[in-house]
PDB file of N, CA and C in Angstrom:
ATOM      1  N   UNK A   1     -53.241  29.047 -70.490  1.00  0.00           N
ATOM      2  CA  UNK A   1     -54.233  28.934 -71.537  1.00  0.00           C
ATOM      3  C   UNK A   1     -53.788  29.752 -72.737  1.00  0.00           C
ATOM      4  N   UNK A   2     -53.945  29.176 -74.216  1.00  0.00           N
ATOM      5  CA  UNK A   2     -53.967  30.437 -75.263  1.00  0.00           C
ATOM      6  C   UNK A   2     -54.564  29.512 -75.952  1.00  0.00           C
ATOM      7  N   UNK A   3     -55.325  31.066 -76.956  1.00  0.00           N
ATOM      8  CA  UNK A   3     -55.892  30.619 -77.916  1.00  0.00           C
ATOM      9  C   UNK A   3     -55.237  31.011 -79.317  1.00  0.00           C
ATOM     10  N   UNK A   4     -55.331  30.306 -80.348  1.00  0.00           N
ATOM     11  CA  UNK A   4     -54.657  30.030 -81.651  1.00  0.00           C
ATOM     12  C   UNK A   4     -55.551  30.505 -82.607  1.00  0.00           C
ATOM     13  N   UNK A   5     -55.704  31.390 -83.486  1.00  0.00           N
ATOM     14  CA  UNK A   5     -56.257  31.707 -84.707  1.00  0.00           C
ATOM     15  C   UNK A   5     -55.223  30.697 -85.978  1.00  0.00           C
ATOM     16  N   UNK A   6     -55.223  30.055 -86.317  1.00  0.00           N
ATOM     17  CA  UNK A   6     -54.397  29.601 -87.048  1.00  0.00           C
ATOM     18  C   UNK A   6     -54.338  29.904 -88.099  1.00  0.00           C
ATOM     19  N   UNK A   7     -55.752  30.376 -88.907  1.00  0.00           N
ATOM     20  CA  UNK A   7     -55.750  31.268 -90.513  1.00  0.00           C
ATOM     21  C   UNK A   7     -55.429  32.680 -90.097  1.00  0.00           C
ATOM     22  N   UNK A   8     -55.011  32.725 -88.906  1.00  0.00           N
ATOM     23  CA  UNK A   8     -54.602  34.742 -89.358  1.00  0.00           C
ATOM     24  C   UNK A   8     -52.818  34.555 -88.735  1.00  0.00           C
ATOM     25  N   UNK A   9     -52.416  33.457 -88.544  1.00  0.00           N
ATOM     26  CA  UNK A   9     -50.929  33.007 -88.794  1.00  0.00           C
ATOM     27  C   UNK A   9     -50.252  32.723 -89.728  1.00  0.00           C
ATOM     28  N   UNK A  10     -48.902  33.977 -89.917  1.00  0.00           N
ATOM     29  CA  UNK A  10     -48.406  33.859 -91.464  1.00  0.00           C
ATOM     30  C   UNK A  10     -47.108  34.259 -90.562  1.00  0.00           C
ATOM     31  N   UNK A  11     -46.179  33.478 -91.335  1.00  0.00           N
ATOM     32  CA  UNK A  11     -44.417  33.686 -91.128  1.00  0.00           C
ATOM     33  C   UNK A  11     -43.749  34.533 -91.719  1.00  0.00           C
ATOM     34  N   UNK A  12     -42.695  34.940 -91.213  1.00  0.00           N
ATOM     35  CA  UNK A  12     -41.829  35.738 -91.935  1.00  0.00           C
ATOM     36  C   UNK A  12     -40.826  35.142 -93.096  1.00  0.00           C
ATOM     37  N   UNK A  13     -40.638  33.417 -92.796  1.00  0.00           N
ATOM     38  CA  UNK A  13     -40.230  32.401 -93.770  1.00  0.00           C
ATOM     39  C   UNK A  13     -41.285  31.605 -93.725  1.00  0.00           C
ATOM     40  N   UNK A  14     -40.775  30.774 -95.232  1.00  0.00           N
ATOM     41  CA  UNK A  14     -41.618  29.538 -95.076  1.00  0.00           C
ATOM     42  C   UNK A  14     -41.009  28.166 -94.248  1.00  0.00           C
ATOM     43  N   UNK A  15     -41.683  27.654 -93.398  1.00  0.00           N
ATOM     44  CA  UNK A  15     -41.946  26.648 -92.717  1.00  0.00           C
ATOM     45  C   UNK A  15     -41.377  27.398 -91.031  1.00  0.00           C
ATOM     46  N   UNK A  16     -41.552  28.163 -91.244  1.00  0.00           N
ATOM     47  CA  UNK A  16     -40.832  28.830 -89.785  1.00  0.00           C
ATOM     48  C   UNK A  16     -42.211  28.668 -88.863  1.00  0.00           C
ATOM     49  N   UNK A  17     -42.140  28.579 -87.539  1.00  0.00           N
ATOM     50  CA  UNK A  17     -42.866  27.425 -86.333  1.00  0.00           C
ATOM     51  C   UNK A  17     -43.611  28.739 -85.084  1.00  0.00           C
ATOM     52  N   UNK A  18     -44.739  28.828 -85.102  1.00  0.00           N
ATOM     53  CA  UNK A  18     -45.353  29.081 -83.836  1.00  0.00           C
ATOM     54  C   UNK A  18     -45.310  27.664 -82.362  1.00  0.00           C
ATOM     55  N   UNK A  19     -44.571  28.172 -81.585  1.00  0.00           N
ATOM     56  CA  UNK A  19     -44.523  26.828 -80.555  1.00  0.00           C
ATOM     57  C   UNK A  19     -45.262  26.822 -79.963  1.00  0.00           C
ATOM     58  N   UNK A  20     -46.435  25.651 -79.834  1.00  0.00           N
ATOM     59  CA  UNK A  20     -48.085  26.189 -79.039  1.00  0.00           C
ATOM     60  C   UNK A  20     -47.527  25.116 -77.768  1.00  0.00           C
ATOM     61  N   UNK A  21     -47.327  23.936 -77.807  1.00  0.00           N
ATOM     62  CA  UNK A  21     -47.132  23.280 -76.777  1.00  0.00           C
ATOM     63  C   UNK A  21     -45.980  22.587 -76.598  1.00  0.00           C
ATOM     64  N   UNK A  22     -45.663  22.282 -75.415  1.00  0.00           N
ATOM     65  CA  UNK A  22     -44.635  20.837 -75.228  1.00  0.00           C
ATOM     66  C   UNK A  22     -45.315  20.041 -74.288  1.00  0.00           C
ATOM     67  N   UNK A  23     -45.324  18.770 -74.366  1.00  0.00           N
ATOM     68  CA  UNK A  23     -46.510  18.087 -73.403  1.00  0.00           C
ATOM     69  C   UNK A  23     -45.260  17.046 -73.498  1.00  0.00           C
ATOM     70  N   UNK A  24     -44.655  16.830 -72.326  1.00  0.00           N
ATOM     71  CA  UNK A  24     -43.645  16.082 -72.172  1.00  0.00           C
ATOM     72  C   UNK A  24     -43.042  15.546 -72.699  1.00  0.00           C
ATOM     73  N   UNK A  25     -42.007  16.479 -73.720  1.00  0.00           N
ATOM     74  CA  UNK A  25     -41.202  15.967 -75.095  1.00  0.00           C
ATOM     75  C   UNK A  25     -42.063  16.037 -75.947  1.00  0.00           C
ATOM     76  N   UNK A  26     -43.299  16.212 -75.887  1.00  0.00           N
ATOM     77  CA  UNK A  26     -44.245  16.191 -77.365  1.00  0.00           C
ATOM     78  C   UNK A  26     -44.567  17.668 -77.806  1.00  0.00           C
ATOM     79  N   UNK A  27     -43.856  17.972 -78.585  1.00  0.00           N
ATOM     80  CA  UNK A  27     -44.084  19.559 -79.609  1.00  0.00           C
ATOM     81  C   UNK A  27     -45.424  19.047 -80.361  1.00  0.00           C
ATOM     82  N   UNK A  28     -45.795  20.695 -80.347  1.00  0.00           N
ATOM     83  CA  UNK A  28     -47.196  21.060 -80.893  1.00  0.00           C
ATOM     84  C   UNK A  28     -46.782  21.960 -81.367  1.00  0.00           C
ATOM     85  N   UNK A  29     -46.483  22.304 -82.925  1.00  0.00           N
ATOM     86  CA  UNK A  29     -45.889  23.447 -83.883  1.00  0.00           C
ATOM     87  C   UNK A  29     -46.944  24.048 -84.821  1.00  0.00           C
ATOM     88  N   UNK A  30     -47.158  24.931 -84.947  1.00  0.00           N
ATOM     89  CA  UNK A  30     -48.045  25.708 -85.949  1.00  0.00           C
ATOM     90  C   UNK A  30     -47.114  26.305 -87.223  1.00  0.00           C
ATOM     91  N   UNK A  31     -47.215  25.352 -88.246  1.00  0.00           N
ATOM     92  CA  UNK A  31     -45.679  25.753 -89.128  1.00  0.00           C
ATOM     93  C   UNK A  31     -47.208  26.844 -90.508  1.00  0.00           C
ATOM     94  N   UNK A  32     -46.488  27.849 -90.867  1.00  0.00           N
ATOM     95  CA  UNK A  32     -46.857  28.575 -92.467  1.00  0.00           C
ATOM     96  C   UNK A  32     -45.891  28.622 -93.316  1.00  0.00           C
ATOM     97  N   UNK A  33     -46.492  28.348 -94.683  1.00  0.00           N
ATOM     98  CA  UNK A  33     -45.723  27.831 -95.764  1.00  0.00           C
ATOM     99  C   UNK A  33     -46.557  28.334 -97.037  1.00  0.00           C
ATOM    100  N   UNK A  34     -45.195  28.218 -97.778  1.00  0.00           N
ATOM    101  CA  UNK A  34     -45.465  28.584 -99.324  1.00  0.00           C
ATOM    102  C   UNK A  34     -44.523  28.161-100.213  1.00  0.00           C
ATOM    103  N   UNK A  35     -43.900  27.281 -99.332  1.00  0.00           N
ATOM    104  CA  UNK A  35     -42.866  26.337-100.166  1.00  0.00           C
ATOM    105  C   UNK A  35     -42.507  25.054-100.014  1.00  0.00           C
ATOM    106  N   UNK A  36     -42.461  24.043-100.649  1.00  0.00           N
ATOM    107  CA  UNK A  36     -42.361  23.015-100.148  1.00  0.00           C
ATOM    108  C   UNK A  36     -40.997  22.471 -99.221  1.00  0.00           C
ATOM    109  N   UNK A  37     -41.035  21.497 -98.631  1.00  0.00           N
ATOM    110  CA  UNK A  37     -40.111  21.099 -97.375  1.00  0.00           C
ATOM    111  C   UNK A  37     -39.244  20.812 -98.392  1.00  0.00           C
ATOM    112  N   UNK A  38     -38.540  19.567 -97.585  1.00  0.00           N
ATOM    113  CA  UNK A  38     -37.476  18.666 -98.168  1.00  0.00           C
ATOM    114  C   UNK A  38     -37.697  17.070 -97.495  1.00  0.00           C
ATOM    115  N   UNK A  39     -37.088  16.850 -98.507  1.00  0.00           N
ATOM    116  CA  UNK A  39     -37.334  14.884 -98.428  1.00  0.00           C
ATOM    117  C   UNK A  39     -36.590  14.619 -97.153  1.00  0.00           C
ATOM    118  N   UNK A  40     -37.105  13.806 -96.304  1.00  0.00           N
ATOM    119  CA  UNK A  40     -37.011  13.621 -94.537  1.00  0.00           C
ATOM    120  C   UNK A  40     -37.423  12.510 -94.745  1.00  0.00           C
ATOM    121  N   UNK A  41     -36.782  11.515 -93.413  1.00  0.00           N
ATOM    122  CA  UNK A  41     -37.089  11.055 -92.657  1.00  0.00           C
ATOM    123  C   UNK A  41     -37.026  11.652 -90.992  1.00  0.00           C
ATOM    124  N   UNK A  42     -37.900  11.184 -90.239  1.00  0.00           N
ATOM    125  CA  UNK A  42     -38.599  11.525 -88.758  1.00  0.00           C
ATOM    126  C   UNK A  42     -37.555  10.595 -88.753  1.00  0.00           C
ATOM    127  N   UNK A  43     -37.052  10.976 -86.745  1.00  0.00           N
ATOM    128  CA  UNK A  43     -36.335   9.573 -86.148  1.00  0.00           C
ATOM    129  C   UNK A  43     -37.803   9.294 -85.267  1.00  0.00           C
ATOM    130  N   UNK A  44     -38.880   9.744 -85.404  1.00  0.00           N
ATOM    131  CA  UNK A  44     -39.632   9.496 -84.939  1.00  0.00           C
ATOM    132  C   UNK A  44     -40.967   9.796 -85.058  1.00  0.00           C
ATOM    133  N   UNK A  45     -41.874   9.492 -84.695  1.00  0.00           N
ATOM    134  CA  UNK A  45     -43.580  10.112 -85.219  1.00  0.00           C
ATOM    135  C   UNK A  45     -43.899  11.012 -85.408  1.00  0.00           C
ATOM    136  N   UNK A  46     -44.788  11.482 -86.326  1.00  0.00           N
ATOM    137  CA  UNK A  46     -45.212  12.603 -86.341  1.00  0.00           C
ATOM    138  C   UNK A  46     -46.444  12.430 -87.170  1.00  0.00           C
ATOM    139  N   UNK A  47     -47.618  13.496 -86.318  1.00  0.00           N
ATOM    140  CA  UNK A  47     -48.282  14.451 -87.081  1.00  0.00           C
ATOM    141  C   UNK A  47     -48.843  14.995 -87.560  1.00  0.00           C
ATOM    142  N   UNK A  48     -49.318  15.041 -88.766  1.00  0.00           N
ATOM    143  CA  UNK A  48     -49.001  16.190 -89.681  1.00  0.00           C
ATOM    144  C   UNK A  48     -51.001  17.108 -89.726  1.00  0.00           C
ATOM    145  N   UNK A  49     -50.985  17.485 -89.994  1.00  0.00           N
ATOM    146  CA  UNK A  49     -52.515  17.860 -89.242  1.00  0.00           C
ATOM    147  C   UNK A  49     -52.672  19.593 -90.660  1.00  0.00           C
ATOM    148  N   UNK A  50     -53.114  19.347 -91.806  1.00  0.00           N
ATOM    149  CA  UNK A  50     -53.428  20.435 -93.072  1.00  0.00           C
ATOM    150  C   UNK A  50     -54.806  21.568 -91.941  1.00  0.00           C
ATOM    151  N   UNK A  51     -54.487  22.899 -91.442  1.00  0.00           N
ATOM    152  CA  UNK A  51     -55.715  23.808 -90.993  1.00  0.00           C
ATOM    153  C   UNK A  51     -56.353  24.498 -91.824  1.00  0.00           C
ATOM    154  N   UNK A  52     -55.351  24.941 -93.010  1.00  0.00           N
ATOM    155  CA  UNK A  52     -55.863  25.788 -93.767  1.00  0.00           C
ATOM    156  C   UNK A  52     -55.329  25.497 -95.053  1.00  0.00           C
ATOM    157  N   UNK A  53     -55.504  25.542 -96.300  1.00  0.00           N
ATOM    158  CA  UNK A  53     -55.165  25.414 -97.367  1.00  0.00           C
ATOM    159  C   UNK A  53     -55.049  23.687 -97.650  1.00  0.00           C
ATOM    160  N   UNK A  54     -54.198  23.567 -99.294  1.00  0.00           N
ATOM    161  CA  UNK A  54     -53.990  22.083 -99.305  1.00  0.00           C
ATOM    162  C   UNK A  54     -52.108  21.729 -99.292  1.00  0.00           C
ATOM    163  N   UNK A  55     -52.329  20.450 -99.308  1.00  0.00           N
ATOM    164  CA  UNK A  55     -50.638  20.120 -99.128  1.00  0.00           C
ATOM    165  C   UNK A  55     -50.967  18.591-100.123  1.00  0.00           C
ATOM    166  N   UNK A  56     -49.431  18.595-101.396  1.00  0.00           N
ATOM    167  CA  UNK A  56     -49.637  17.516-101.393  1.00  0.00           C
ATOM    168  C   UNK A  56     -48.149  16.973-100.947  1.00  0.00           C
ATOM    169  N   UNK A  57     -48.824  15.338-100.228  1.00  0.00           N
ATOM    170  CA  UNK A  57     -48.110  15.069 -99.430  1.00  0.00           C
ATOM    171  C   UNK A  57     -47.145  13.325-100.405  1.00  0.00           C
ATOM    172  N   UNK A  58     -45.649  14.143-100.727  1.00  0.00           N
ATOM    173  CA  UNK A  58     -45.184  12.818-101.317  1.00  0.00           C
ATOM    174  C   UNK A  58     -44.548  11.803-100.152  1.00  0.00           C
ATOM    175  N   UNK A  59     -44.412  10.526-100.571  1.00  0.00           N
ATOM    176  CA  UNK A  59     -43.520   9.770 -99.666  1.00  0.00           C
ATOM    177  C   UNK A  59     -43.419   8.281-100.213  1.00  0.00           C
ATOM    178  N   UNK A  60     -42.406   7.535 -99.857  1.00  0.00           N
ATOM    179  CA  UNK A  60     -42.266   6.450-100.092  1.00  0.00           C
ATOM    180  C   UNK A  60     -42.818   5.675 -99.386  1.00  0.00           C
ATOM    181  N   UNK A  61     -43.085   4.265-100.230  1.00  0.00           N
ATOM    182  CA  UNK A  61     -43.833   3.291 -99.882  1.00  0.00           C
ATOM    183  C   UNK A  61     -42.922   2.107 -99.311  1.00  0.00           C
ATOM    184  N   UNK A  62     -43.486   1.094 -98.738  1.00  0.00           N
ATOM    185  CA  UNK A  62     -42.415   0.097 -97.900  1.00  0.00           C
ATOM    186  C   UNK A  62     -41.689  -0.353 -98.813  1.00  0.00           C
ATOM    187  N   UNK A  63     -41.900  -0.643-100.216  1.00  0.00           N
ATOM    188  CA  UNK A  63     -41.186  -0.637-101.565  1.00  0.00           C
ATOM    189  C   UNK A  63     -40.435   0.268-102.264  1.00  0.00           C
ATOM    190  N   UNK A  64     -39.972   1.858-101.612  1.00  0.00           N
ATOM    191  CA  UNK A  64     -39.112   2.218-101.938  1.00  0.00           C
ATOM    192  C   UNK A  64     -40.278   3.655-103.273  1.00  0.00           C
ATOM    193  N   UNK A  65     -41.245   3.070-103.260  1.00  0.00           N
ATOM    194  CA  UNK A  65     -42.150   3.367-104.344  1.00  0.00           C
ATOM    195  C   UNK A  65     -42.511   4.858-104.178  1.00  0.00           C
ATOM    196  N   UNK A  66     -42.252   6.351-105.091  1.00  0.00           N
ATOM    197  CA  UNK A  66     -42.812   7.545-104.384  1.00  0.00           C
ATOM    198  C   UNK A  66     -44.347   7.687-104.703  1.00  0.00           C
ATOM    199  N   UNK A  67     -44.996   7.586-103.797  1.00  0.00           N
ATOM    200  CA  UNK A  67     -46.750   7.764-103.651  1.00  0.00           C
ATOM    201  C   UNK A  67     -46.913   9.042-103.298  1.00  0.00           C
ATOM    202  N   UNK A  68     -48.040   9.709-103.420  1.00  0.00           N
ATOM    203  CA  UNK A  68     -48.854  11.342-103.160  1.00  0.00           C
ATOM    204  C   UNK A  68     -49.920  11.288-103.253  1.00  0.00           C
ATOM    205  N   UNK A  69     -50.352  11.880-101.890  1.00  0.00           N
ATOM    206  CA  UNK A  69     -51.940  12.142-101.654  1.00  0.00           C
ATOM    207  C   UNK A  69     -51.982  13.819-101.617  1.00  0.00           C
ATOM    208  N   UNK A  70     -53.267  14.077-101.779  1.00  0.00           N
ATOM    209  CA  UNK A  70     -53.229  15.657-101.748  1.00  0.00           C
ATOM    210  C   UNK A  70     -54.205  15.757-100.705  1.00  0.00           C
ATOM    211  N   UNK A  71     -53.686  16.362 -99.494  1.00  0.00           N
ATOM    212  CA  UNK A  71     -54.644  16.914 -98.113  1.00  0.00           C
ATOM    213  C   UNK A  71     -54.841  18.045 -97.787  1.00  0.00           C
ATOM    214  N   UNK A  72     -56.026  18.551 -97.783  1.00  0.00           N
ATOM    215  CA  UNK A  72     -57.387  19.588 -97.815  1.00  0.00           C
ATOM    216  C   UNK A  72     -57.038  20.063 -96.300  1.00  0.00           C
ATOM    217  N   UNK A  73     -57.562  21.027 -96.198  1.00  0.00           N
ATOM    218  CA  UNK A  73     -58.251  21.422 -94.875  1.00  0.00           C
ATOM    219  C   UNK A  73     -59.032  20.246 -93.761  1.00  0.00           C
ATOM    220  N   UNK A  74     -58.363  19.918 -92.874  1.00  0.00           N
ATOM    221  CA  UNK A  74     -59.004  19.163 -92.028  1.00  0.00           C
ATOM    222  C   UNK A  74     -58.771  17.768 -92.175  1.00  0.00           C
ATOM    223  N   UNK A  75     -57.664  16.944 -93.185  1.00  0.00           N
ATOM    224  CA  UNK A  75     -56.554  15.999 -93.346  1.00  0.00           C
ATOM    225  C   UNK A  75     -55.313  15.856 -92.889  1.00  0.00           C
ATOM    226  N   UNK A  76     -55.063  14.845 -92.367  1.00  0.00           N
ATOM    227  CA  UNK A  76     -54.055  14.249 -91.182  1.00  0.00           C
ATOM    228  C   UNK A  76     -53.215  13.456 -92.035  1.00  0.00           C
ATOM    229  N   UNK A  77     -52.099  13.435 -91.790  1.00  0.00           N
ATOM    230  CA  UNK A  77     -51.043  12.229 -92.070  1.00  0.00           C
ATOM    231  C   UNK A  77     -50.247  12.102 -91.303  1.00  0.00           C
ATOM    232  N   UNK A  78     -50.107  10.286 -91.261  1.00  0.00           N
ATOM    233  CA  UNK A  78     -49.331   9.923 -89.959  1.00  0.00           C
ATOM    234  C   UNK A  78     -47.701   9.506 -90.519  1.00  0.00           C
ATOM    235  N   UNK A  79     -46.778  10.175 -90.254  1.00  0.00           N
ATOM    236  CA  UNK A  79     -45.791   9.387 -90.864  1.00  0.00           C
ATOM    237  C   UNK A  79     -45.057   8.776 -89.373  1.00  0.00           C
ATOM    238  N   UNK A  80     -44.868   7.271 -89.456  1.00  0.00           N
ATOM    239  CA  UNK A  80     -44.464   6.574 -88.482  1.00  0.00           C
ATOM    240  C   UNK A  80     -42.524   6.661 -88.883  1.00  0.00           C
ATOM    241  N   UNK A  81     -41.863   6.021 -87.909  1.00  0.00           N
ATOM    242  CA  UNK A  81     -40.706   5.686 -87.463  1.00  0.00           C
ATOM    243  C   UNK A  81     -40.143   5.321 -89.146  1.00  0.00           C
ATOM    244  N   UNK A  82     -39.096   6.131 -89.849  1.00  0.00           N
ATOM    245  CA  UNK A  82     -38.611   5.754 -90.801  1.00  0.00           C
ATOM    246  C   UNK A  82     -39.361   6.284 -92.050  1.00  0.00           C
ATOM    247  N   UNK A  83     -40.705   7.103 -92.206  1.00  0.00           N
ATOM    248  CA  UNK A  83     -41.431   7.287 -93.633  1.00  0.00           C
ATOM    249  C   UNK A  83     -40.693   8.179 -93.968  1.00  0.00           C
ATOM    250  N   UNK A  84     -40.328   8.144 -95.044  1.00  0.00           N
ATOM    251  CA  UNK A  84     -39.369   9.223 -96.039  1.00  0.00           C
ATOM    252  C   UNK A  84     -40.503  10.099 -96.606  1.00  0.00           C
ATOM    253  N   UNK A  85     -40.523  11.441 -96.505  1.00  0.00           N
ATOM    254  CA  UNK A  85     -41.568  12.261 -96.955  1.00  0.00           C
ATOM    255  C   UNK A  85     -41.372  13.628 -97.342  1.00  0.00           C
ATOM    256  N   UNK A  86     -42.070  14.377 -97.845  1.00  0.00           N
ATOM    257  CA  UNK A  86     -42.218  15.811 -98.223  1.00  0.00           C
ATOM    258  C   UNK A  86     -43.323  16.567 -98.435  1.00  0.00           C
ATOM    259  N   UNK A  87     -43.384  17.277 -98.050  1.00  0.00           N
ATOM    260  CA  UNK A  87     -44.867  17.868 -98.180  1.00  0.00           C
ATOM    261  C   UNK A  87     -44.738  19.387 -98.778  1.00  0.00           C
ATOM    262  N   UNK A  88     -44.878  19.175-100.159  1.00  0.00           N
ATOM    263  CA  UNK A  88     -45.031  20.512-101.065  1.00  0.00           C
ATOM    264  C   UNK A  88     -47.151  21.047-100.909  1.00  0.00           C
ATOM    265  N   UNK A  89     -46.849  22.487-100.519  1.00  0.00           N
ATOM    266  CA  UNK A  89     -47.646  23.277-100.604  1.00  0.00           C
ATOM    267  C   UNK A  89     -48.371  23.921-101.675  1.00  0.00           C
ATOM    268  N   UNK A  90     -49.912  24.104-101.620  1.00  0.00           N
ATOM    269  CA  UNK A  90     -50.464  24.325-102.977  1.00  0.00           C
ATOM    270  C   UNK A  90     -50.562  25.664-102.696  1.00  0.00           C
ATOM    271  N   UNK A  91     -49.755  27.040-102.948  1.00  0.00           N
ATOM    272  CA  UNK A  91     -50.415  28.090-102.560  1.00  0.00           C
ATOM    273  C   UNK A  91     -49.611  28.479-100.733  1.00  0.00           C
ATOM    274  N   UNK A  92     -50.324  29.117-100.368  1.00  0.00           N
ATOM    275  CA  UNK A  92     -50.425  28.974 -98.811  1.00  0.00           C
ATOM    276  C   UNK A  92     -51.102  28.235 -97.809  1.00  0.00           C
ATOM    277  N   UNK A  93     -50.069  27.680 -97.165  1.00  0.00           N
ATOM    278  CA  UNK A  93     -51.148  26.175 -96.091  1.00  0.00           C
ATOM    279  C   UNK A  93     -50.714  26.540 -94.530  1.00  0.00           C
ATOM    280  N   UNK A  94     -51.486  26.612 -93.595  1.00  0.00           N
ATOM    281  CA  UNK A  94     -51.034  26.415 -92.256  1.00  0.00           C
ATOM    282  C   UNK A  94     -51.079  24.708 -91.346  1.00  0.00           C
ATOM    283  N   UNK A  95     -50.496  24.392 -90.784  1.00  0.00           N
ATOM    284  CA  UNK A  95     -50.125  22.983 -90.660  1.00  0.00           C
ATOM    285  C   UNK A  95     -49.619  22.709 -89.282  1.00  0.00           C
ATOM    286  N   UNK A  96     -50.313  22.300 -88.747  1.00  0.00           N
ATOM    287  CA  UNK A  96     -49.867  21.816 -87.069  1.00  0.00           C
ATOM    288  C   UNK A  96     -49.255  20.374 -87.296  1.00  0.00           C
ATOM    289  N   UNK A  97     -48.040  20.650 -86.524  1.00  0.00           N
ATOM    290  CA  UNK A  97     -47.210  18.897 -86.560  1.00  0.00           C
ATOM    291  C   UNK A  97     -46.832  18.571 -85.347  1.00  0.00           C
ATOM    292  N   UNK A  98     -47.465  17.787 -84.244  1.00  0.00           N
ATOM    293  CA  UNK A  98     -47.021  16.977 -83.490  1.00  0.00           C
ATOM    294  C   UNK A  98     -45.903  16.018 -83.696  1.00  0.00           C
ATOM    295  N   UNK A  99     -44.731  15.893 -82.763  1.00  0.00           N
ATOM    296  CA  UNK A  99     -43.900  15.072 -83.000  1.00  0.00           C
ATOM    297  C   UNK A  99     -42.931  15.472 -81.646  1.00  0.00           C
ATOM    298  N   UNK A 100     -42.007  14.390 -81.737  1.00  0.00           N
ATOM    299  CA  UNK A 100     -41.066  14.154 -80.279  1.00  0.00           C
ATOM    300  C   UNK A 100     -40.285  15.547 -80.658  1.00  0.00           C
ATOM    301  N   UNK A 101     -39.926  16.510 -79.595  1.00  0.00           N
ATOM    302  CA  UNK A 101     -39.060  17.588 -79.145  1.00  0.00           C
ATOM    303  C   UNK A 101     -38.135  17.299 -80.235  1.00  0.00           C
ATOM    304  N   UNK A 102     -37.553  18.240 -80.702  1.00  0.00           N
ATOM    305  CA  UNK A 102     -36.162  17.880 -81.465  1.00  0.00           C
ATOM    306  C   UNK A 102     -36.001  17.254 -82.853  1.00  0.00           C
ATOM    307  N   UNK A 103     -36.877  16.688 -83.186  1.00  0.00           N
ATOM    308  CA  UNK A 103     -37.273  15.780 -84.233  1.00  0.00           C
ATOM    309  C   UNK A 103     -36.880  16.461 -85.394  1.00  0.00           C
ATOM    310  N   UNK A 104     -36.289  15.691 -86.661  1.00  0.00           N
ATOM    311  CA  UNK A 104     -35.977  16.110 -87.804  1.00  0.00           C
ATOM    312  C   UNK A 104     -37.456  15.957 -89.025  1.00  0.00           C
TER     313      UNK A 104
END
């Protein structure tokens, strides 16, 4: 059993990972940030789950097109098999990301 405070979780880098679970190949990461990622593709699902703060979240569209939503506290994004994405931080955000073990 553990329990997770997730607003009193802060990193020593940004995007550096509290490992809460593995549920058979499936990571459960508690990432803190204050900087934005880098443009990715997943080889596989993920995700993306905003706990604290906002994130806005860029990515391409099946057209190649770059789109951005901005997600709050308590906003999910799913990026499936192939979404090219990035998720720049407004400030400080804590962010749980489900996705396959290993995953880029």
């Amino acid at each position: 059993m553990k329990i997770i405070r997730s607003k009193e979780f802060k990193a020593e880098r940004a995007w550096q990972a509290l490992d809460i679970a593995n549920m058979d190949g499936i990571t459960c990461r508690l990432h803190w940030t204050n900087q934005p990622y880098q443009w990715h593709t997943n080889d596989g699902a993920e995700l993306f789950v905003v706990l604290d703060g906002s994130v806005e979240m860029r990515y391409r569209d099946h057209n190649g097109f770059e789109q951005s939503v901005l997600l709050d506290s308590g906003d999910m994004f799913y990026a499936d098999i192939g979404c090219e994405h990035v998720a720049h931080p407004r400030g400080e955000a804590r962010i749980l990301v489900i996705e396959r073990e290993g995953s880029v």
